[in-house]
C-alpha atoms as a PDB file:
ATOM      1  CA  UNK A   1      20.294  15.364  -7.798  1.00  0.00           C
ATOM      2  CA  UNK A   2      16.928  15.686  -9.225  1.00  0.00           C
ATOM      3  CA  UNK A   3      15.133  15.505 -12.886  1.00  0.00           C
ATOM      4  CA  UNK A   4      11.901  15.821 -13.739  1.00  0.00           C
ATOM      5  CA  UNK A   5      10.068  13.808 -16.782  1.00  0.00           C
ATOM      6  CA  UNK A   6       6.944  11.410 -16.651  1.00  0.00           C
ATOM      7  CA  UNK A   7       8.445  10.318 -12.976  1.00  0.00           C
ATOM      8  CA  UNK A   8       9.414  12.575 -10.492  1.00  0.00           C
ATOM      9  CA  UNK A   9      13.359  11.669  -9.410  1.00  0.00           C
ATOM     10  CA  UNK A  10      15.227  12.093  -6.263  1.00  0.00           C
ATOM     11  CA  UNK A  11      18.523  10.937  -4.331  1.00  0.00           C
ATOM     12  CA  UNK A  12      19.925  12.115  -1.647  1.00  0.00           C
ATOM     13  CA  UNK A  13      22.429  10.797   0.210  1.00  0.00           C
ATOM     14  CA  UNK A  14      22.722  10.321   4.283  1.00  0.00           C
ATOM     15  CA  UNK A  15      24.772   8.708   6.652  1.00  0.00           C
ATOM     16  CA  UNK A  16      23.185   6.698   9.327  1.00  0.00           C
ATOM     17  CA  UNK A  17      23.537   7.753  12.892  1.00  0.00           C
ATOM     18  CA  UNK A  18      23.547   5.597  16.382  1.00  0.00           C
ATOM     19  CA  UNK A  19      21.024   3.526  16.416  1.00  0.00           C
ATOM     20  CA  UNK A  20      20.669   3.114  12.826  1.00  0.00           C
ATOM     21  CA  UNK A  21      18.495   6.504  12.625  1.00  0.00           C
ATOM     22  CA  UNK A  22      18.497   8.121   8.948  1.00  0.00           C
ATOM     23  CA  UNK A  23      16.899  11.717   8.942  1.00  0.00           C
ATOM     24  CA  UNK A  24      14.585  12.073   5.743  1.00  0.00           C
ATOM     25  CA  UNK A  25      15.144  15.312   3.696  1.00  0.00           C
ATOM     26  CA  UNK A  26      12.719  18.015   3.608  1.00  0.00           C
ATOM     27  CA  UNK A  27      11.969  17.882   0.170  1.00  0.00           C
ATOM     28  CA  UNK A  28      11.008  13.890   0.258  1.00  0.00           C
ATOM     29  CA  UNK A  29       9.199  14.569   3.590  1.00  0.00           C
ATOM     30  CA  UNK A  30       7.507  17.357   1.723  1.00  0.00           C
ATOM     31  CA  UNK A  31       6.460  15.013  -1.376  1.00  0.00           C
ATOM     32  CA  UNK A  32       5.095  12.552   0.731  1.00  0.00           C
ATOM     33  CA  UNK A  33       2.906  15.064   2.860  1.00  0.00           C
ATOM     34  CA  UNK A  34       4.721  13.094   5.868  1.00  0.00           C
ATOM     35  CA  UNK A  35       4.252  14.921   9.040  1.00  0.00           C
ATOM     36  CA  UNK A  36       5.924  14.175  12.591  1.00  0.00           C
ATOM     37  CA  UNK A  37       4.440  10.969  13.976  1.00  0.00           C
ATOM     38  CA  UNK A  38       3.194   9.681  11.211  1.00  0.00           C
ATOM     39  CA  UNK A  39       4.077   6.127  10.098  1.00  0.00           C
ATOM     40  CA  UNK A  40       6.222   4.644   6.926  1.00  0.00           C
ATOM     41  CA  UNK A  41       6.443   1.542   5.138  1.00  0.00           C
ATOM     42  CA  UNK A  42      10.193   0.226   4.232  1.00  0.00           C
ATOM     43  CA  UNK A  43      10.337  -2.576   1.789  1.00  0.00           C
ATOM     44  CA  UNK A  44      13.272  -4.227   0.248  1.00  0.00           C
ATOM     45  CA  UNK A  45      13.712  -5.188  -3.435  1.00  0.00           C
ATOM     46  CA  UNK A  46      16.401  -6.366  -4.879  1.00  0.00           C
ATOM     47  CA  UNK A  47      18.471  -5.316  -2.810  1.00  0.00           C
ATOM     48  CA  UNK A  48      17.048  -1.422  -2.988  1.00  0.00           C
ATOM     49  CA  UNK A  49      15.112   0.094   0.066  1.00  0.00           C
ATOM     50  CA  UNK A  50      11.663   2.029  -0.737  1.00  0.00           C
ATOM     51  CA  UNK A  51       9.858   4.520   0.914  1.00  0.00           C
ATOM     52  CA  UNK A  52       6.627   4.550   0.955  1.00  0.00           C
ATOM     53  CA  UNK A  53       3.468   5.854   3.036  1.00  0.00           C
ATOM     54  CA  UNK A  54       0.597   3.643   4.317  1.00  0.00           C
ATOM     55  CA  UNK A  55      -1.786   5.791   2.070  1.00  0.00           C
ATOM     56  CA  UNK A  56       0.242   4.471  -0.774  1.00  0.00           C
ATOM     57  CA  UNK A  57       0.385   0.996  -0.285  1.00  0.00           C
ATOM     58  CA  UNK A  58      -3.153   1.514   0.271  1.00  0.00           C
ATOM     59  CA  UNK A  59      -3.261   2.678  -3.221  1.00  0.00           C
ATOM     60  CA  UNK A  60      -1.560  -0.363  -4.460  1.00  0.00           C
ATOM     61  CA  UNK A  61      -3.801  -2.725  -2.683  1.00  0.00           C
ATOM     62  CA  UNK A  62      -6.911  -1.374  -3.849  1.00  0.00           C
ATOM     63  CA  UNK A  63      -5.290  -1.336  -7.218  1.00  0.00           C
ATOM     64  CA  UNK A  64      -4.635  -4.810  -7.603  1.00  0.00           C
ATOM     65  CA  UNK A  65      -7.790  -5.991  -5.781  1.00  0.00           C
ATOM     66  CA  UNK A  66      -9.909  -4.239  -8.302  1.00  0.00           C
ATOM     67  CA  UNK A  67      -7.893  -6.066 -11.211  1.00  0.00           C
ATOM     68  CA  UNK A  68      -9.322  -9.670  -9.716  1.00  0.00           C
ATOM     69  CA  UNK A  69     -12.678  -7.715  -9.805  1.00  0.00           C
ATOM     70  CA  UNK A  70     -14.653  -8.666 -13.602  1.00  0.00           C
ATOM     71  CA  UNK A  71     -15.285  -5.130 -15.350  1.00  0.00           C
ATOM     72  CA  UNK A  72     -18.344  -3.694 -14.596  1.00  0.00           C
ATOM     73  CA  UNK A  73     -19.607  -5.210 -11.724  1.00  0.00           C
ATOM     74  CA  UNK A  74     -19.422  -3.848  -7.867  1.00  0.00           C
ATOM     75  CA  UNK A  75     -18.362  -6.790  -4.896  1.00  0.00           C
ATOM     76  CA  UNK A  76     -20.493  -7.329  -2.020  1.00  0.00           C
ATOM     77  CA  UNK A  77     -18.388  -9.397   0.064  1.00  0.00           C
ATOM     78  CA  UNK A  78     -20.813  -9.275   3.354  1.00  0.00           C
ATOM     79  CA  UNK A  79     -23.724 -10.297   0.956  1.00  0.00           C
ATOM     80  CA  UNK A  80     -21.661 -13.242  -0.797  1.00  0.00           C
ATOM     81  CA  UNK A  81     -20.468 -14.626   2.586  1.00  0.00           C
ATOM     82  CA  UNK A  82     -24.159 -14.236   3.820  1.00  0.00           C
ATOM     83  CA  UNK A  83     -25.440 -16.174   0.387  1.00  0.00           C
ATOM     84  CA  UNK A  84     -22.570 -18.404   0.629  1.00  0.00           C
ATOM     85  CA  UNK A  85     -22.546 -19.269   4.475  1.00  0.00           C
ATOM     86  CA  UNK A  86     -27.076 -19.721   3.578  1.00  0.00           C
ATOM     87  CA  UNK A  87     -26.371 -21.928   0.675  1.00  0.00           C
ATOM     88  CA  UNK A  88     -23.821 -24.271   2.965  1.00  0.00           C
ATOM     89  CA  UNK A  89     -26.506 -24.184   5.583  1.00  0.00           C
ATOM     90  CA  UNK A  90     -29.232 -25.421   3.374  1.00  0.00           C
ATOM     91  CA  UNK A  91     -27.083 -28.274   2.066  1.00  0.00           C
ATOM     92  CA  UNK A  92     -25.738 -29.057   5.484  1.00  0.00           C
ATOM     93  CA  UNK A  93     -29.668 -29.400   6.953  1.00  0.00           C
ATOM     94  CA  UNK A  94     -31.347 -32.825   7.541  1.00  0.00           C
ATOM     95  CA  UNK A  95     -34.425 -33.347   5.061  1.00  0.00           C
END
């Protein structure tokens, strides 16, 4: 069963074999660009299982670190632990 709108939709449906092994279809394997080896991330919500690739939750992550990030402006987070780590320093030192 497939549609496609804004949102790309699939199901499929598979029975698990020994050992708890589900083979993913072509066509998701294909949409993903997953290749043999490579790794996927399973996460449960709500009671649903998702499928995901690392590359994507990548995605997400960078995502919602760049929302905690004011507009405009580009984190150095070696030079703000360096100023940081200096400013503790200073106040830490015997006058």
């Amino acid at each position: 069963m497939s549609f496609n709108d804004e949102m790309e939709f699939l199901m499929y449906e598979m029975k698990v074999s020994e050992g708890g092994r589900v083979v993913i279809p072509a066509p998701i394997r294909r949409s993903l660009e997953l290749n043999e080896g490579d790794t996927v991330v399973w996460d449960m919500q709500n009671g649903e299982v998702h499928l995901s690739t690392r590359k994507k939750q990548l995605e997400k992550a960078r995502a919602l670190f760049q929302q905690c990030i004011p507009a405009g402006s580009q984190p150095n987070l070696v030079q703000d632990f360096l100023n940081e780590r200096r400013s503790e320093t200073e106040r830490d030192e015997p006058a």
